[in-house]
Protein backbone atom coordinates (compact mmCIF):
# COMPACT_ATOMS: atom_id res chain seq x y z
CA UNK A 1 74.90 77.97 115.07
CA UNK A 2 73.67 81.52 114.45
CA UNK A 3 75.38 85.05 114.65
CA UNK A 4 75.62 86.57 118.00
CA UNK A 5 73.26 89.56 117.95
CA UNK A 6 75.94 91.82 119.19
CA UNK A 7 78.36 90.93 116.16
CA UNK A 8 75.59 91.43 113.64
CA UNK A 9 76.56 94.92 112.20
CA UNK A 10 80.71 93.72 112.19
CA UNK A 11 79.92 90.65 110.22
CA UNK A 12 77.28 92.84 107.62
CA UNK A 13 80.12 96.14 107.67
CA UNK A 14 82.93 92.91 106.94
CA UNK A 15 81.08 91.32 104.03
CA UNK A 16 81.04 94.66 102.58
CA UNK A 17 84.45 95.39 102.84
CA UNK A 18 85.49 91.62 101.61
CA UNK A 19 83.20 91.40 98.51
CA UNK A 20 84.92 95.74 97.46
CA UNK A 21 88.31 93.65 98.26
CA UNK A 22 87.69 90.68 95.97
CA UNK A 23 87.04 93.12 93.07
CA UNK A 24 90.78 94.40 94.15
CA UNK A 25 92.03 90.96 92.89
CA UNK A 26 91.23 91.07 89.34
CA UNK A 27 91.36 94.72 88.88
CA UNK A 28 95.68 94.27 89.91
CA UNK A 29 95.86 90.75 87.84
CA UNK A 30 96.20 88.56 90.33
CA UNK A 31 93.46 85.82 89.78
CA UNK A 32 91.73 84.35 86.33
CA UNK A 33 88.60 83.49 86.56
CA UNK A 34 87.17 82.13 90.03
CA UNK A 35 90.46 81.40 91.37
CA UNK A 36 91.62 82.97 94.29
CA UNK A 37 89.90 84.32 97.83
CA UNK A 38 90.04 87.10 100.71
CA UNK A 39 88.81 86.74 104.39
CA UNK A 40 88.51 88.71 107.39
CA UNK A 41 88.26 87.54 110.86
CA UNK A 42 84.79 89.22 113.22
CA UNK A 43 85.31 87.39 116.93
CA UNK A 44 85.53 83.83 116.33
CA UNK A 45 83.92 83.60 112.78
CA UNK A 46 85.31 84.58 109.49
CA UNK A 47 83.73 86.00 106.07
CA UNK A 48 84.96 85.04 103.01
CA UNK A 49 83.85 84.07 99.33
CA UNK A 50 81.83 81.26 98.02
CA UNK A 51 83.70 78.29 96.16
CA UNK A 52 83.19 78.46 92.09
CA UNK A 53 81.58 81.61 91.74
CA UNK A 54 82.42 84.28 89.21
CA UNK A 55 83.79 87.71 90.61
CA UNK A 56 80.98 89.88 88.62
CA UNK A 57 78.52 87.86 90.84
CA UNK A 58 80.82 88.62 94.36
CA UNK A 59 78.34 91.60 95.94
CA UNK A 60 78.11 91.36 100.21
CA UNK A 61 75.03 89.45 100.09
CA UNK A 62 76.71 86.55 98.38
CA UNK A 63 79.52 86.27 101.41
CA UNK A 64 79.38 83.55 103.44
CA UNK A 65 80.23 83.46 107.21
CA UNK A 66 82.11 80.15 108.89
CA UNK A 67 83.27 79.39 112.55
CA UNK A 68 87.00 79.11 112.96
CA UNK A 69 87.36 75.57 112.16
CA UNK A 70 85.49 75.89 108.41
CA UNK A 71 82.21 75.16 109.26
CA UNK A 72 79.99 77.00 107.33
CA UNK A 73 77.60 79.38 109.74
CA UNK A 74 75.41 81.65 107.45
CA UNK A 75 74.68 81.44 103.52
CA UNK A 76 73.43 79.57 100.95
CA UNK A 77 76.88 78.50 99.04
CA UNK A 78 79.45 76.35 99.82
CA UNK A 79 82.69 78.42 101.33
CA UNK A 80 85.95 78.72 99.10
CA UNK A 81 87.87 75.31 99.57
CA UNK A 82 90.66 77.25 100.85
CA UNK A 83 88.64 77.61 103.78
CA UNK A 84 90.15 75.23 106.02
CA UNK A 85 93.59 77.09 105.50
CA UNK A 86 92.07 80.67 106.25
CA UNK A 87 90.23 78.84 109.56
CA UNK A 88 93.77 77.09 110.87
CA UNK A 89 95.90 80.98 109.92
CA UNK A 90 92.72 82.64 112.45
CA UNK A 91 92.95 79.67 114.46
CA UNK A 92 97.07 80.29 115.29
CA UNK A 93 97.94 83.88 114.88
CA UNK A 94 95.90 86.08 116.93
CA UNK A 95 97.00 89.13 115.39
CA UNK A 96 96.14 88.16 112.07
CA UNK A 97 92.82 89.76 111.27
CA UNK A 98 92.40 89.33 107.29
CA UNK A 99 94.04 86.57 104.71
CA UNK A 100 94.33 86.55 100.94
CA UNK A 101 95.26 83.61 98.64
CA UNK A 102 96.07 84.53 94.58
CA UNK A 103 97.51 82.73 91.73
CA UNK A 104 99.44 86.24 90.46
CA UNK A 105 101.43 84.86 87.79
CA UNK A 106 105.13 86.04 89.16
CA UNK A 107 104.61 85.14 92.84
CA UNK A 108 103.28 81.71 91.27
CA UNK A 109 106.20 81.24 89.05
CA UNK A 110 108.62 81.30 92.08
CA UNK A 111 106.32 79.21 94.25
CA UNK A 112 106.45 76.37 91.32
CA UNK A 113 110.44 76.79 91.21
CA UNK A 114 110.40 76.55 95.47
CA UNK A 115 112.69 79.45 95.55
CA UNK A 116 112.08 82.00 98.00
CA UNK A 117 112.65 85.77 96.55
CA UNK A 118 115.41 87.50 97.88
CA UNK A 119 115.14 91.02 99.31
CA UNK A 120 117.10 93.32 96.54
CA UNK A 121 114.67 96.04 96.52
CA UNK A 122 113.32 98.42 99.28
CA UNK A 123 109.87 98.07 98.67
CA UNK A 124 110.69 94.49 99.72
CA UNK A 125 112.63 95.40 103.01
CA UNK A 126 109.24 98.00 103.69
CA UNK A 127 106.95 95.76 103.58
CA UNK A 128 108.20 92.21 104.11
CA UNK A 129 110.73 93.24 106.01
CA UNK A 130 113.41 90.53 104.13
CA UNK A 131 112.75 87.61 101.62
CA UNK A 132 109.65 86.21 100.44
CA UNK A 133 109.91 82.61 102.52
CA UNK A 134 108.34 79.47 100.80
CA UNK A 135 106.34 77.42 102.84
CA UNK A 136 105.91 73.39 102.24
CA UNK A 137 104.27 71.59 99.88
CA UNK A 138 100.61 70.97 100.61
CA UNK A 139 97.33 69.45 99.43
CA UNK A 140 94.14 71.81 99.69
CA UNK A 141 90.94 70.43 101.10
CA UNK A 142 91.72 70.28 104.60
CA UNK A 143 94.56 72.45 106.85
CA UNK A 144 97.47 71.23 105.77
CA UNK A 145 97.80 74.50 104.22
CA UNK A 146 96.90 76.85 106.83
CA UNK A 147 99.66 74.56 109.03
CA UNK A 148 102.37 75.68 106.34
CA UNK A 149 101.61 78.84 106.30
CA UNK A 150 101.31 79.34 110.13
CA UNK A 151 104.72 77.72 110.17
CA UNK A 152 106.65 79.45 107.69
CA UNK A 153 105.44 82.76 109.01
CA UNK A 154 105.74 82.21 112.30
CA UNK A 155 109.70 82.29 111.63
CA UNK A 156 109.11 85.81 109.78
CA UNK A 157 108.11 89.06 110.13
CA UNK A 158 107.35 88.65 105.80
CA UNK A 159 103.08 88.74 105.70
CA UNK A 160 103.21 86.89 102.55
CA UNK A 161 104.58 83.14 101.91
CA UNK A 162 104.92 81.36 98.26
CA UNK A 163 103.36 77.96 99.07
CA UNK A 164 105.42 75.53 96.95
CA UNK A 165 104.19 74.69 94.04
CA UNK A 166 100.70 76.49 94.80
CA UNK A 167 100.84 79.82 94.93
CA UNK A 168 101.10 82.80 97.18
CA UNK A 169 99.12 83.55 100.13
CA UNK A 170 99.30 86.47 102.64
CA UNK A 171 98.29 87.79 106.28
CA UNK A 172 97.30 91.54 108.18
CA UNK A 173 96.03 93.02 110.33
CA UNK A 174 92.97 92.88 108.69
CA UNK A 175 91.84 91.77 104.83
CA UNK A 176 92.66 95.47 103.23
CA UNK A 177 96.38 95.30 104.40
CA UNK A 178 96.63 91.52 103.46
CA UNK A 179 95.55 92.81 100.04
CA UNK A 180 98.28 95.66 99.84
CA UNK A 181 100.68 92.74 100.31
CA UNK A 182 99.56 90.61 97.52
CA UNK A 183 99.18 93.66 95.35
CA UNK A 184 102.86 94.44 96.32
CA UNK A 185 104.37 90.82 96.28
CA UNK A 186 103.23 90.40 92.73
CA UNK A 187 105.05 93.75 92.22
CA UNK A 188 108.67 92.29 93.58
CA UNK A 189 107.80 88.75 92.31
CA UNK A 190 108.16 90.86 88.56
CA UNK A 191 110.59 93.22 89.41
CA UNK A 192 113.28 90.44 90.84
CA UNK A 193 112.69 88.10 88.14
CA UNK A 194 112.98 90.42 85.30
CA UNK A 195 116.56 92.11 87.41
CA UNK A 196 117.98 88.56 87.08
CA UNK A 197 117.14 88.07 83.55
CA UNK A 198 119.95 91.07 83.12
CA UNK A 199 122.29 89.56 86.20
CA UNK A 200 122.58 88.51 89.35
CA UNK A 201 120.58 91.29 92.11
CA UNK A 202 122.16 92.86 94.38
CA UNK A 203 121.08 91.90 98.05
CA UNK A 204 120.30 94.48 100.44
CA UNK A 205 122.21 94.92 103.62
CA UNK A 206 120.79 93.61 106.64
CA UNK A 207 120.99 96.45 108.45
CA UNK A 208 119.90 98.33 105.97
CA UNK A 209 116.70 96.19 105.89
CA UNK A 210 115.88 96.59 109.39
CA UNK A 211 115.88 100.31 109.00
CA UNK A 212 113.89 100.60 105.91
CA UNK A 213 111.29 98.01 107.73
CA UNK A 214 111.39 100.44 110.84
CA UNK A 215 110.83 103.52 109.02
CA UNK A 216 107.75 102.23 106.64
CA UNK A 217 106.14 100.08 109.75
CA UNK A 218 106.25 102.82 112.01
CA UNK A 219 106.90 106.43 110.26
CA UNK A 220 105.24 106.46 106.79
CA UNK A 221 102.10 107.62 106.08
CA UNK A 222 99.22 109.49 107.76
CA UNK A 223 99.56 108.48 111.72
């Protein structure tokens, strides 16, 4: 399978902007060494990171390009083995244009305990909308992932999901915004577990939640 000639300059444009975004990971601690992956979706093929290799060595030309069911399409590496889960995500939720997986020590910490994090701040109710769900416990190397992810989210309007006992992955519009909401879920994971070291948080109102999701979704920021 080659590259449609007409999606040439998205799929060169998109491993530019998904190699800059990979530097994004370790810059906000969020990854160790090779761990870790971002993807963006170009028609029916996706760009994302080769398995095993070191983030000084993550420049456009070393992006690789699969079809939506893994299979690699163009390079010379092997894709991330989190492939199959970023494929089956594209695969089921057409709106979801860019997905990010991390090991951020917080947002790992309450994916190993199972426990979803509850919304007690508003930068929570902004961008998640409510909690932080968890999704099941799955095995990588084919899409059992992706499934639990497409099925925990498809329940929320959160863009981030703590796989248990794995770690964090999250979904946007496109690979930049799926970034902000690692960057940010990291953020809560810390805040919420340090609040409860001093007590139990206070949860936010419901109603309260929908209007501070309304507001940021729709009314912050340049329009």
């Amino acid at each position: 399978m080659t590259i449609p000639t007409a999606l040439r300059a998205e799929i060169d444009a998109a491993k530019q902007r998904v190699a800059a975004l990979h530097a994004e990971l370790p810059r906000w601690e969020l990854v160790v060494w090779t761990a870790g992956n971002v993807s963006e979706r170009v028609g029916d093929y996706l760009v994302i990171k080769p398995s095993g290799v070191s983030y000084d060595d993550l420049d456009a030309d070393a992006m690789v390009v699969c079809d939506l069911d893994g299979n690699l399409v163009e390079g010379d590496r092997s894709p991330s083995s989190d492939t199959a889960a970023h494929a089956y995500v594209y695969r089921h939720m057409d709106h979801v244009g860019g997905v990010v997986h991390t090991h951020s020590t917080y947002a790992a910490a309450w994916a190993a305990r199972g426990e979803e994090i509850p919304c007690v701040l508003t930068m929570m109710a902004d961008e998640f909308g409510g909690p932080i769900p968890v999704g099941p416990f799955a095995i990588i190397g084919d899409d059992s992932i992706g499934r639990g992810i497409v099925e925990t989210l498809d329940a929320h309007r959160s863009p981030a999901v703590l796989m248990r006992n794995h770690g964090p992955f999250t979904i946007g519009r496109d690979a930049k915004a799926a970034v902000k909401a690692a960057v940010l879920l990291e953020e809560v994971a810390r805040a919420v577990h340090i609040s409860r070291q001093l007590g139990e948080p206070t949860p936010i109102p419901q109603e309260a939640i929908d209007s501070l999701y309304h507001r940021y979704q729709n009314v912050y920021g340049q329009h």
